[in-house]
N, C-alpha and C. Protein backbone atom coordinates (compact mmCIF):
# COMPACT_ATOMS: atom_id res chain seq x y z
N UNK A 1 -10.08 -8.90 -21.55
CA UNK A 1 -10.58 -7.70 -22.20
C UNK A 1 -10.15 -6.48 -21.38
N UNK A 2 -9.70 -5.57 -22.39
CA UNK A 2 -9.32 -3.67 -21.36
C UNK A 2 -10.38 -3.45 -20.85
N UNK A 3 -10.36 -2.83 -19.75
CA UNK A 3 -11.52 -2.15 -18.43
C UNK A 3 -10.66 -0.61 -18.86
N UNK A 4 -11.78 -0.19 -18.97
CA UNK A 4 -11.01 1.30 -19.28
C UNK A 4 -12.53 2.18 -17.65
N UNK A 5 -11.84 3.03 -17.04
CA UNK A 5 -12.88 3.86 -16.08
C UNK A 5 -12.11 5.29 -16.58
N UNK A 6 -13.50 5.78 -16.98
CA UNK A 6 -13.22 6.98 -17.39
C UNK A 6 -13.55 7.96 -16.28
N UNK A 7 -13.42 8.69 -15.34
CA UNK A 7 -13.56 9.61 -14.11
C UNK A 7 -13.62 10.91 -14.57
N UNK A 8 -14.83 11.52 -14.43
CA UNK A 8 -14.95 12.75 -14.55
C UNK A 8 -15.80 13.22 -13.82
N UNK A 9 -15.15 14.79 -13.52
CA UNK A 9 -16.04 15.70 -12.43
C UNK A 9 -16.60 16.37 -13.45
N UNK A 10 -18.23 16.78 -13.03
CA UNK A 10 -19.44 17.26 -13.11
C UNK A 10 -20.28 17.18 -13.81
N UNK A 11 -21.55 16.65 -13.97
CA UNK A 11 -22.19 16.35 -14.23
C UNK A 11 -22.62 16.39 -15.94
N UNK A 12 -22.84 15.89 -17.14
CA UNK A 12 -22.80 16.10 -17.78
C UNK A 12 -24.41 16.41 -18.50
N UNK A 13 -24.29 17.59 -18.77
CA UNK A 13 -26.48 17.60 -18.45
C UNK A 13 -26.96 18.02 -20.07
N UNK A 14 -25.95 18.90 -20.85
CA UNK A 14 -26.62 18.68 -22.36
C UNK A 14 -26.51 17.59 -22.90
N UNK A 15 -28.02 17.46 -23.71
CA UNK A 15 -28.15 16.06 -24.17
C UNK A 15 -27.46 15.49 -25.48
N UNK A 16 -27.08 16.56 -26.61
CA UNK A 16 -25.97 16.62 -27.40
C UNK A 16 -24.65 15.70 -27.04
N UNK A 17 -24.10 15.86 -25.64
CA UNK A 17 -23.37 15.29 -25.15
C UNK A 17 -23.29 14.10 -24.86
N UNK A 18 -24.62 14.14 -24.36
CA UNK A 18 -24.94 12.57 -23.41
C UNK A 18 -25.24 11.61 -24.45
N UNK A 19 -25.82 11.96 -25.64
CA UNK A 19 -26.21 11.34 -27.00
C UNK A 19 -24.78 10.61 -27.07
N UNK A 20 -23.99 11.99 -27.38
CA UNK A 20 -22.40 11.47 -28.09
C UNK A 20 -21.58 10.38 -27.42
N UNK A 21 -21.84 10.97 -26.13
CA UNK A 21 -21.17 9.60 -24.92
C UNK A 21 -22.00 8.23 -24.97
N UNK A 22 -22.99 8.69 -25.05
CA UNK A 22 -23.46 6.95 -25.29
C UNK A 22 -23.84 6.06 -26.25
N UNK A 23 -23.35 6.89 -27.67
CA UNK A 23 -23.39 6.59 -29.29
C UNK A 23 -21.78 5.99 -29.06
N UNK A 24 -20.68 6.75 -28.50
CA UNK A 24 -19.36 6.05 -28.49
C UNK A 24 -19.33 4.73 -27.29
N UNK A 25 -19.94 4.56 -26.06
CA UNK A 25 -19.72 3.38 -25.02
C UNK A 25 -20.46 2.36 -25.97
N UNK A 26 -21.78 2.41 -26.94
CA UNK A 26 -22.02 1.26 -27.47
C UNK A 26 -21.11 0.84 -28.27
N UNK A 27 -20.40 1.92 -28.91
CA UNK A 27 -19.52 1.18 -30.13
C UNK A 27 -18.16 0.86 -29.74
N UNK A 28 -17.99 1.22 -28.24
CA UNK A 28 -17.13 0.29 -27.26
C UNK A 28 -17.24 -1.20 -26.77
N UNK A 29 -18.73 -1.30 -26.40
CA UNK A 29 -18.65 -2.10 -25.40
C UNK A 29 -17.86 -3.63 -26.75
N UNK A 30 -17.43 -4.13 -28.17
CA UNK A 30 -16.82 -4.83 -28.44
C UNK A 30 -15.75 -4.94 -28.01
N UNK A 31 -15.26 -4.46 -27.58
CA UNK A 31 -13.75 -4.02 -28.30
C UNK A 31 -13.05 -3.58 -26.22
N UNK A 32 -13.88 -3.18 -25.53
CA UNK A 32 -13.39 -2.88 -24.21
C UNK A 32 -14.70 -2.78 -22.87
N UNK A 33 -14.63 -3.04 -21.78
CA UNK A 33 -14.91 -2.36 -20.98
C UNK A 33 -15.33 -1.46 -20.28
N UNK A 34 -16.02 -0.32 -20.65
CA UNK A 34 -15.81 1.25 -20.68
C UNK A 34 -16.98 1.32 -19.62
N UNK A 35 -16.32 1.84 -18.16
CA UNK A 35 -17.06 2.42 -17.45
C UNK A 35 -16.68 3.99 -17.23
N UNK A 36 -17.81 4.61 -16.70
CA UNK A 36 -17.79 6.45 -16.94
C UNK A 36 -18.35 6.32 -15.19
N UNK A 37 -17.59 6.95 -14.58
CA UNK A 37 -17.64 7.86 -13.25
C UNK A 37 -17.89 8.97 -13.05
N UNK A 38 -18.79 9.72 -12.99
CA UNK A 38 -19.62 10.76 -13.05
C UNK A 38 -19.22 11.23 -11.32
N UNK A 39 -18.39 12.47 -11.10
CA UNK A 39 -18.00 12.90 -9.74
C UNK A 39 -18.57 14.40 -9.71
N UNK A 40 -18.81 14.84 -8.29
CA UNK A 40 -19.55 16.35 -8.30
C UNK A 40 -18.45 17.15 -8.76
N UNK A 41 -18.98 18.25 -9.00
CA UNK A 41 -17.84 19.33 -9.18
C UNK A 41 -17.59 20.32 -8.29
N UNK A 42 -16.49 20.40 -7.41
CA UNK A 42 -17.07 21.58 -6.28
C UNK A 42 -16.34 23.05 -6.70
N UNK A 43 -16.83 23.77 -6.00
CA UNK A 43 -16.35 24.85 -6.22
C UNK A 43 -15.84 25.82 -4.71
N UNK A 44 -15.03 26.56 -4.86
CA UNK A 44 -14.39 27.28 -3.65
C UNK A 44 -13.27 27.27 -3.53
N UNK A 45 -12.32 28.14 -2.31
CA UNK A 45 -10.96 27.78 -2.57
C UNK A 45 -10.39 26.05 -2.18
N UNK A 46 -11.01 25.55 -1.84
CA UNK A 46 -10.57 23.81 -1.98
C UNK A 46 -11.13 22.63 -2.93
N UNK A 47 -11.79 23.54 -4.18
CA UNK A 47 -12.45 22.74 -5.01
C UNK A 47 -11.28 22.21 -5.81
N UNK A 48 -9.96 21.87 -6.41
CA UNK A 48 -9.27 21.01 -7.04
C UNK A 48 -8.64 19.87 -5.81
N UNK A 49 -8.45 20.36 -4.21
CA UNK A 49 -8.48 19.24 -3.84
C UNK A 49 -9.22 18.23 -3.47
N UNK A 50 -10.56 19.05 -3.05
CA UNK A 50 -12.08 17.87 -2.65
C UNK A 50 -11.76 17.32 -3.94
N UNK A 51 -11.79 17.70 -5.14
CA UNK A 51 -12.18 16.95 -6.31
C UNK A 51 -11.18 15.50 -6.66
N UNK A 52 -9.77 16.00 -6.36
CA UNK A 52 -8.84 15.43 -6.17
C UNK A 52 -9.11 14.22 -5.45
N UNK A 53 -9.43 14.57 -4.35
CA UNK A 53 -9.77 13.18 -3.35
C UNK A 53 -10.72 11.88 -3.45
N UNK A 54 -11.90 12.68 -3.97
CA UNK A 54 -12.94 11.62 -4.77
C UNK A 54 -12.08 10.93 -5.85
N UNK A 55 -11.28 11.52 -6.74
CA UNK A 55 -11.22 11.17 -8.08
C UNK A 55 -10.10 10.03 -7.61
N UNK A 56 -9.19 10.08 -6.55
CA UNK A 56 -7.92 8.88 -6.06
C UNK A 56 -8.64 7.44 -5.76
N UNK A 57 -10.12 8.23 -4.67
CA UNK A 57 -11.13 7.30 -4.85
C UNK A 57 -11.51 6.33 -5.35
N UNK A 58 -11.86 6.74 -6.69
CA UNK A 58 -12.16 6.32 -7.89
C UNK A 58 -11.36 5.29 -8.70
N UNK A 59 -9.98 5.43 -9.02
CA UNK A 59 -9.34 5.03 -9.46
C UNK A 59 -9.35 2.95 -9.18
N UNK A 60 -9.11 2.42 -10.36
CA UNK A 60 -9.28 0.82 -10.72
C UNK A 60 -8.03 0.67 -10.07
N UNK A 61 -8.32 -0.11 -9.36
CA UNK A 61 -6.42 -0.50 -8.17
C UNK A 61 -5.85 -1.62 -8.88
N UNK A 62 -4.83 -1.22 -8.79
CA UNK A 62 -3.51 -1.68 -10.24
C UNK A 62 -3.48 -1.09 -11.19
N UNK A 63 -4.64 -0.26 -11.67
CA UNK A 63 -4.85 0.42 -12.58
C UNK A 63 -3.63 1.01 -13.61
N UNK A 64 -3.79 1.68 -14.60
CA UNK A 64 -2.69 2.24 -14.88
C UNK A 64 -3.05 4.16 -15.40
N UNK A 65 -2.90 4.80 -14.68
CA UNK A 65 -3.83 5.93 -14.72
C UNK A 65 -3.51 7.51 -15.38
N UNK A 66 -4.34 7.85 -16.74
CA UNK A 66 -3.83 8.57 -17.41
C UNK A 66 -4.48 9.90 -17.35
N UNK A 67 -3.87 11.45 -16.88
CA UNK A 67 -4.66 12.50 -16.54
C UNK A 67 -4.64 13.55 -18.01
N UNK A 68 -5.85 13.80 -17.66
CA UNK A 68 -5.83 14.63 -19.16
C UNK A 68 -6.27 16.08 -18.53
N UNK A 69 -4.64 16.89 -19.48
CA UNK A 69 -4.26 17.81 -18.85
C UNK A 69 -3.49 18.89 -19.69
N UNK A 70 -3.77 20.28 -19.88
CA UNK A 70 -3.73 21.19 -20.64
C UNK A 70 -1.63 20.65 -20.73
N UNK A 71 -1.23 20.69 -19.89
CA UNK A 71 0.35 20.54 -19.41
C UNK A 71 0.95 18.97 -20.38
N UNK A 72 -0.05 17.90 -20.51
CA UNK A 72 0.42 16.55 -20.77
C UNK A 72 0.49 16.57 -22.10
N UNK A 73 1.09 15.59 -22.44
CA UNK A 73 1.73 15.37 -24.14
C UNK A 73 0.62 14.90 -24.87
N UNK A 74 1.10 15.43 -26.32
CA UNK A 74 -0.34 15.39 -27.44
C UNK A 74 0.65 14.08 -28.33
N UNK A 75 -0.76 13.16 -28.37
CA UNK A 75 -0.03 12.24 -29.52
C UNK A 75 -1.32 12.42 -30.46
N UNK A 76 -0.96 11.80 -31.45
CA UNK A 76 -1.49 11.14 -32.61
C UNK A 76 -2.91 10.43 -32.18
N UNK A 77 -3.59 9.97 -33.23
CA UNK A 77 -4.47 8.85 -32.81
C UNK A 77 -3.60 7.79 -33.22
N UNK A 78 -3.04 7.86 -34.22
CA UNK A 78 -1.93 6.46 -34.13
C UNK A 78 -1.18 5.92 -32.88
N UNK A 79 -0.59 6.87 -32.41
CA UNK A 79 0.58 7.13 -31.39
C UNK A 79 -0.56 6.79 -30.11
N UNK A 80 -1.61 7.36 -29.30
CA UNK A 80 -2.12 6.88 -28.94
C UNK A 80 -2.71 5.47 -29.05
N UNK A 81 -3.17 4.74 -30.07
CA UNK A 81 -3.22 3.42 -30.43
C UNK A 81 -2.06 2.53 -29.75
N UNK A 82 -0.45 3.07 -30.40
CA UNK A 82 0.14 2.19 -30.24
C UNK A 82 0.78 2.31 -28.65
N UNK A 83 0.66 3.32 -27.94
CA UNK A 83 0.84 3.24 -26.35
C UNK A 83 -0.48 2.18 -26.01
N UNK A 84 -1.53 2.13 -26.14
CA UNK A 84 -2.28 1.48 -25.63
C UNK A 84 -2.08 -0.18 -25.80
N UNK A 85 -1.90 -0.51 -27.17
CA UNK A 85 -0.96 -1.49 -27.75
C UNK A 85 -0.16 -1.96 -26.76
N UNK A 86 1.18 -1.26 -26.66
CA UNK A 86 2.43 -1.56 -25.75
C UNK A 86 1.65 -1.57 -24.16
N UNK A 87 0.93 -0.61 -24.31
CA UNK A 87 0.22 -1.29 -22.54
C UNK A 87 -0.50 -2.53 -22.28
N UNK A 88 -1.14 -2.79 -23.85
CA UNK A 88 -1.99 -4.39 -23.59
C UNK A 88 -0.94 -5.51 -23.06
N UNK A 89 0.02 -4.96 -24.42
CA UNK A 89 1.22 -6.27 -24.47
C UNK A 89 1.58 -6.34 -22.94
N UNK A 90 2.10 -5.00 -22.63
CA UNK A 90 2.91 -5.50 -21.17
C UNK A 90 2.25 -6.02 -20.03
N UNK A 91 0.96 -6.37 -20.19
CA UNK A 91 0.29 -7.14 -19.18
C UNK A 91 -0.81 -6.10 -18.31
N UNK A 92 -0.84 -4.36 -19.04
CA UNK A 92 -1.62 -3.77 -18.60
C UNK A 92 -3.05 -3.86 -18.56
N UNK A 93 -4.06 -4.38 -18.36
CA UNK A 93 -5.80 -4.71 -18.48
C UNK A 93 -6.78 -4.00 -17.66
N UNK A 94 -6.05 -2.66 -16.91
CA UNK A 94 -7.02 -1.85 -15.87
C UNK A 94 -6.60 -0.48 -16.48
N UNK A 95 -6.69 0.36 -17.28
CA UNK A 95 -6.85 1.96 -17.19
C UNK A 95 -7.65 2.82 -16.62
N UNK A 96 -7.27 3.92 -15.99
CA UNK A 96 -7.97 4.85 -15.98
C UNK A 96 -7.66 6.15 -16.85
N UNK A 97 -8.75 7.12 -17.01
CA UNK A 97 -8.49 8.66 -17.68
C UNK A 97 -9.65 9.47 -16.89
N UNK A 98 -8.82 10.36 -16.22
CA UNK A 98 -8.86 11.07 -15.50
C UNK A 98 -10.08 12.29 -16.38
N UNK A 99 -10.71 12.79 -16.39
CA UNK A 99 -10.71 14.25 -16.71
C UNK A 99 -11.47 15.50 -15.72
N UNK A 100 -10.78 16.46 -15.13
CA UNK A 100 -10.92 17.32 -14.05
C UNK A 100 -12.19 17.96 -14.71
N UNK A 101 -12.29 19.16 -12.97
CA UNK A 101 -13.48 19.97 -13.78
C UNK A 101 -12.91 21.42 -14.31
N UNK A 102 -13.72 22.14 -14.59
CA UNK A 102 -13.75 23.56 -15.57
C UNK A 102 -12.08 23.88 -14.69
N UNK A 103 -12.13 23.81 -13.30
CA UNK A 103 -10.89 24.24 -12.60
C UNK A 103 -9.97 23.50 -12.98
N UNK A 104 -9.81 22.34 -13.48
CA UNK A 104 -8.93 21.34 -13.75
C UNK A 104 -8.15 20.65 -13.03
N UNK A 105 -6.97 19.47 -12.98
CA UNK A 105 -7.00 18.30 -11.71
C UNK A 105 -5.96 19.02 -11.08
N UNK A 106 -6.06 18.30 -9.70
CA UNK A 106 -5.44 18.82 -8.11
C UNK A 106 -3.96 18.15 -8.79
N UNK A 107 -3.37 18.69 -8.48
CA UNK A 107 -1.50 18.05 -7.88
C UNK A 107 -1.64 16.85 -7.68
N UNK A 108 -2.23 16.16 -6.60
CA UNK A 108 -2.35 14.89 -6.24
C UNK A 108 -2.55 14.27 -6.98
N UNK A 109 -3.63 14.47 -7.97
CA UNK A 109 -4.15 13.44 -9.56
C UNK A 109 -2.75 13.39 -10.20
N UNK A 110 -2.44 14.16 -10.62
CA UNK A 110 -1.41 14.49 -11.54
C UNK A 110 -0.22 13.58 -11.33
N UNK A 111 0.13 13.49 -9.60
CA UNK A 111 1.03 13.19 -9.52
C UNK A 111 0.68 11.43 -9.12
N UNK A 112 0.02 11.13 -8.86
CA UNK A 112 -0.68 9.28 -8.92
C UNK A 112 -0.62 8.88 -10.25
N UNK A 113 -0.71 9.58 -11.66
CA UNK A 113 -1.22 9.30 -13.10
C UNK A 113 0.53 8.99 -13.53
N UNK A 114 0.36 7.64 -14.38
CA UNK A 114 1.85 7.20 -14.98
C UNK A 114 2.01 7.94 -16.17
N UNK A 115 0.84 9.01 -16.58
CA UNK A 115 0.89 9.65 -17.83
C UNK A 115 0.13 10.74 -17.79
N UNK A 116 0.05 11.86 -19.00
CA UNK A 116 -0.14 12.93 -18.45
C UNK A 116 -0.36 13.21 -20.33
N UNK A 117 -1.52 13.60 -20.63
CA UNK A 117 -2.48 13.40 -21.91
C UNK A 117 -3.10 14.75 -22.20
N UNK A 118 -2.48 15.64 -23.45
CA UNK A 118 -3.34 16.71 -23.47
C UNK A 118 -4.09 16.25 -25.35
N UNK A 119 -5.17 16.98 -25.11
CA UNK A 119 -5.86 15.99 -26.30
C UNK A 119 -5.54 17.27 -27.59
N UNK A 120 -5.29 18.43 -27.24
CA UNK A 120 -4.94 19.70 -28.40
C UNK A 120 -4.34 20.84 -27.19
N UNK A 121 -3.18 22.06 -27.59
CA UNK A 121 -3.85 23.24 -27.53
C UNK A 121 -4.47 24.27 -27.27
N UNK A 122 -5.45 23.73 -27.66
CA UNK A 122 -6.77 24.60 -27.91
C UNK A 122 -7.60 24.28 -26.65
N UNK A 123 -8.47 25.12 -26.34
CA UNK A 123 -8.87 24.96 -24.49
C UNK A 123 -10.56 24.55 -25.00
N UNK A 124 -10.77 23.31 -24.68
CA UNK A 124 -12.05 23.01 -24.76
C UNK A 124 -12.68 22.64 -23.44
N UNK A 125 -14.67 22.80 -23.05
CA UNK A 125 -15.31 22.77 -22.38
C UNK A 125 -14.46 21.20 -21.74
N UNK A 126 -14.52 20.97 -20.43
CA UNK A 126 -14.49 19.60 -19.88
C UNK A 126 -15.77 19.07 -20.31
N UNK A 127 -16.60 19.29 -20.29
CA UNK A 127 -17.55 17.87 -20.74
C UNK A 127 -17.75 17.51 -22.34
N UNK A 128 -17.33 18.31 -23.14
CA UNK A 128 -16.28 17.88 -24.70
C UNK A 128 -15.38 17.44 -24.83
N UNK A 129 -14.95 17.57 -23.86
CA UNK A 129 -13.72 16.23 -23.75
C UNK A 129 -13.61 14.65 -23.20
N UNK A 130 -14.85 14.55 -22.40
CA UNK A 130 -15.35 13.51 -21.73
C UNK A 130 -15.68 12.75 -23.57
N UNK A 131 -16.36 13.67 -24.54
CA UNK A 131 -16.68 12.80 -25.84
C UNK A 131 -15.66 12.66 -26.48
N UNK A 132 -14.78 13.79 -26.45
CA UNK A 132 -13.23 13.52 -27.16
C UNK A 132 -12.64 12.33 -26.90
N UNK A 133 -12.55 11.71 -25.49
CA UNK A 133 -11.85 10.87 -25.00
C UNK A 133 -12.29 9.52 -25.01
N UNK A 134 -13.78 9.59 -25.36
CA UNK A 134 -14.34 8.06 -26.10
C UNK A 134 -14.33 7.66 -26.98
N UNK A 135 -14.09 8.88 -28.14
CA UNK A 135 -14.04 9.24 -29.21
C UNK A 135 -12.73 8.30 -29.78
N UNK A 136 -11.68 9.09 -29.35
CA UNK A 136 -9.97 8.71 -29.34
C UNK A 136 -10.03 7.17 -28.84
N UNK A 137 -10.35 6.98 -27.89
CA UNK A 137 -10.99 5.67 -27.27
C UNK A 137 -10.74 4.61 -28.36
N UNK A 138 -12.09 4.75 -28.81
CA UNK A 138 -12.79 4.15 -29.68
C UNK A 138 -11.97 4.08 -31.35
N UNK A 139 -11.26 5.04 -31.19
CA UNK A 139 -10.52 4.93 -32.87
C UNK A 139 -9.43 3.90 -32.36
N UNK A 140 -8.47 4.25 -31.31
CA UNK A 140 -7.45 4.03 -30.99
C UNK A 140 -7.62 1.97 -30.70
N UNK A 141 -8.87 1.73 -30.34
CA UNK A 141 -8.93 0.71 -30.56
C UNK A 141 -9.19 -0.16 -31.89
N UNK A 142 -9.80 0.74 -32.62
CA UNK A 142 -10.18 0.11 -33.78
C UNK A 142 -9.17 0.50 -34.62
N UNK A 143 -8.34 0.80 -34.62
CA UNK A 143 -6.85 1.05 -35.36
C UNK A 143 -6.59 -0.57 -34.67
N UNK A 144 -6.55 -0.66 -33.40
CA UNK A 144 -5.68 -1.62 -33.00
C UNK A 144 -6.00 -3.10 -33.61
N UNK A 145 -7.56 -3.06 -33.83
CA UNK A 145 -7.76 -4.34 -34.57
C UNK A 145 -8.17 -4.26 -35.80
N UNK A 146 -7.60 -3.35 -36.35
CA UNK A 146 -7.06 -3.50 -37.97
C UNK A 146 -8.84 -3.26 -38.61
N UNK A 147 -9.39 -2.27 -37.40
CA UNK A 147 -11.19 -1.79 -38.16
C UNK A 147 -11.03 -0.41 -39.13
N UNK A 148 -11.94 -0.24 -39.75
CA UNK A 148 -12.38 0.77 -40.98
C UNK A 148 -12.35 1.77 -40.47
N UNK A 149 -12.92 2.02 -39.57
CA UNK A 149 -13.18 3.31 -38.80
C UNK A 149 -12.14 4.48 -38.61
N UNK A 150 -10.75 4.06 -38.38
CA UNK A 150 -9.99 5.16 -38.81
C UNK A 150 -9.53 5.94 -40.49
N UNK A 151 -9.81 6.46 -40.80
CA UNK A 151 -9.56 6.92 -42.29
C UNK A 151 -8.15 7.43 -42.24
């Protein structure tokens, strides 16, 4: 079964959110693995590398580790599906997804991650994207086993 660790800096405290994140890990836990890493968020002039450092930390060793990042490529939910697909096949079973804080990820993340994931565009809160990304998650798998859920 995929182990997916989702890593994110700062705390996620509206409950709107926390609802959404844990309405999508139940309708995970079939289908994958899904652990959520909850990291501080610092702030100052060395807050993207402290953050940086925890988050290398963090990371599932062997992993295969994807940063989500205003800079990284936008796919599809299909297109996402079928990278995840081609990662099952090739013997991949550890992911990570990165997501930084309001400052967004250090150099170092960026440059450890085999991929580099922007989800739109359009500049949304980091902890809306923590639901975006369970969200996508969660379709991208259920595309993969041929479920209803994608329209």
């Amino acid at each position: 079964m995929l182990t997916v660790r989702l890593i994110c800096c700062g705390k996620l405290k509206e409950p709107f959110f926390q609802d959404a994140c844990r309405e999508y890990l139940k309708r995970l836990t079939p289908l994958a693995h899904v652990e959520v890493t909850e990291l501080p968020e610092y702030s100052g002039p060395r807050a993207l590398k402290r953050e940086g450092e925890r988050i290398l930390k963090e990371l599932l060793p062997g992993g295969y580790t994807v940063a989500l990042c205003v800079e990284g490529k936008e796919l599809s939910s299909e297109q996402l599906a079928g990278r995840l697909r081609e990662l099952q096949n090739g013997g991949v079973s550890r992911i990570n997804v990165v997501i930084g804080s309001s400052e967004g990820l250090s150099e170092g993340v960026k440059a450890q991650a085999q991929a580099e994931l922007s989800m739109s565009p359009m500049t949304f809160p980091h902890h809306l994207a923590r639901v975006m990304a369970l969200e996508q998650l969660y379709r991208a798998l259920m595309i993969n086993s041929g479920g209803k859920y994608h329209k």
